[in-house]
Protein backbone atom coordinates (compact mmCIF):
# COMPACT_ATOMS: atom_id res chain seq x y z
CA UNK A 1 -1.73 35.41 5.39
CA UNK A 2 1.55 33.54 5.03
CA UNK A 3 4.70 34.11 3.05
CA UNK A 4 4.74 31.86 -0.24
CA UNK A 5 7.21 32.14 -2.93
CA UNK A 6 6.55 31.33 -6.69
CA UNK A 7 9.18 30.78 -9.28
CA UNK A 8 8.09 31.24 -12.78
CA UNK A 9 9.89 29.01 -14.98
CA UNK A 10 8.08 30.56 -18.41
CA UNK A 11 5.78 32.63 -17.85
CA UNK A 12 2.01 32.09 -19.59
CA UNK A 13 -0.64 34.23 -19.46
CA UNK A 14 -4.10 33.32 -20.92
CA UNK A 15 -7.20 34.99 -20.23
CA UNK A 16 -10.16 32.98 -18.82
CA UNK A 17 -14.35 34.09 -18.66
CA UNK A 18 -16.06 33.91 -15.55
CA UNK A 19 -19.27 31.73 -16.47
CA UNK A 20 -21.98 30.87 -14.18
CA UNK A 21 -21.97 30.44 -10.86
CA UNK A 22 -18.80 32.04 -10.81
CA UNK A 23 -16.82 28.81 -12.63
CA UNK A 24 -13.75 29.38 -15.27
CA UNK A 25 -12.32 26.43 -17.21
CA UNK A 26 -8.83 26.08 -16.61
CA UNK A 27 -7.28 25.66 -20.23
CA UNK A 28 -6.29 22.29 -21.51
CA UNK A 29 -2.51 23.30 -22.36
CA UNK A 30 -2.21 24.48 -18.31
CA UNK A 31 -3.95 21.20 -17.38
CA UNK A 32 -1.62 18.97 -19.47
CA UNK A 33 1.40 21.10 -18.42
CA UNK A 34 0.90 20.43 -14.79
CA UNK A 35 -0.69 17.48 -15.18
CA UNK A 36 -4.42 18.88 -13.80
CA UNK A 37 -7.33 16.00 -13.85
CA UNK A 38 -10.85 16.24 -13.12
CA UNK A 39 -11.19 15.86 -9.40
CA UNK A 40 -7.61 17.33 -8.29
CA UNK A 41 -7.93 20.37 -5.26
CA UNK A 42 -6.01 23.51 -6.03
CA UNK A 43 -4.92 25.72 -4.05
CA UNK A 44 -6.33 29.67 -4.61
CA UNK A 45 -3.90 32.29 -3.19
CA UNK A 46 -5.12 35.69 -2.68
CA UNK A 47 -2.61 38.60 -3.46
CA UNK A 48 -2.71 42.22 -3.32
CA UNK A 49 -2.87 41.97 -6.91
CA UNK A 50 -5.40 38.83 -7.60
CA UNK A 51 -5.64 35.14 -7.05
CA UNK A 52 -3.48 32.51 -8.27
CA UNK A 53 -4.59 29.01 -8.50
CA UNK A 54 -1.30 26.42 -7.47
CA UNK A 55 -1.33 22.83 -7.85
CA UNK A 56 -0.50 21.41 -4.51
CA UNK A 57 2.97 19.47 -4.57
CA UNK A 58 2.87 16.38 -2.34
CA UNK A 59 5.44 15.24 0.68
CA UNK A 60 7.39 12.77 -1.27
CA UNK A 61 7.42 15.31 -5.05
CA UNK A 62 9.09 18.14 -2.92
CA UNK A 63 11.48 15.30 -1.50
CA UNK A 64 11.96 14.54 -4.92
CA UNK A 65 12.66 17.95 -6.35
CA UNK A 66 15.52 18.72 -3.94
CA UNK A 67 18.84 19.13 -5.57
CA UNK A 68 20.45 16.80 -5.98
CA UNK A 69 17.65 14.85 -6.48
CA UNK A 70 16.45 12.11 -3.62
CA UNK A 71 19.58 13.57 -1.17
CA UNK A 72 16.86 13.72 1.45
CA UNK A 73 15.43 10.46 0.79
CA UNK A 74 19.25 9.29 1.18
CA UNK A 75 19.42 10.98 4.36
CA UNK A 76 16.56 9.20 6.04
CA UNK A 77 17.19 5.84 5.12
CA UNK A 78 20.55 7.04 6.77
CA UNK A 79 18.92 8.31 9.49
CA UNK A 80 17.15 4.74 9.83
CA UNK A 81 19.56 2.64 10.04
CA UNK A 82 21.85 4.56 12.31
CA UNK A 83 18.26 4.64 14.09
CA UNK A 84 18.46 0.65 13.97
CA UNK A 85 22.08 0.60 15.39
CA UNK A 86 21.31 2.80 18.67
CA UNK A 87 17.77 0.14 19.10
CA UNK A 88 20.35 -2.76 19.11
CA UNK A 89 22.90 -1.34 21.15
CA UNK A 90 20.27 -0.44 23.90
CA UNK A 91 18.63 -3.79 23.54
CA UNK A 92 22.01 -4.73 24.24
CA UNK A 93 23.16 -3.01 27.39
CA UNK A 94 19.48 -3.03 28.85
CA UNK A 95 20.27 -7.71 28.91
């Protein structure tokens, strides 16, 4: 299994009952925390010590939650138009 790190910001810890087929309801001030809707795919995580469900953070919200915030969206659209210069210059040079 692979190396995953977890930073607890405030910790909260609620017990849940395992009802039938083997289903727990996930408790509404969790859902509205991370913002959990009907539907949404979790990720489970088995430990040494248990399972821990994690709400999957998409391409563009990790982007986002670099410091400082959108530094790596700066660099791309960097990246792009330096990208654009080198197409022009070679467009260029290959007349």
């Amino acid at each position: 299994m692979g190396t995953w790190f977890m930073s607890i910001v405030e910790e909260m810890v609620l017990k849940v009952r395992v009802g039938k087929r083997f289903t727990i309801t996930i408790p509404k001030e969790v859902r509205e925390k991370l913002g959990i809707k009907e539907g949404d795919e979790l990720d489970l995580i088995l430990t040494d010590n248990g399972i821990v469900l994690k709400k999957p953070v998409s391409l563009i919200e990790f982007i986002d939650s670099i410091k400082p915030v959108g530094s790596i969206r700066v660099f791309l659209e960097e990246r792009d138009r330096e990208e654009n210069v080198e197409v022009e210059r070679a467009e260029e040079l290959t007349k």
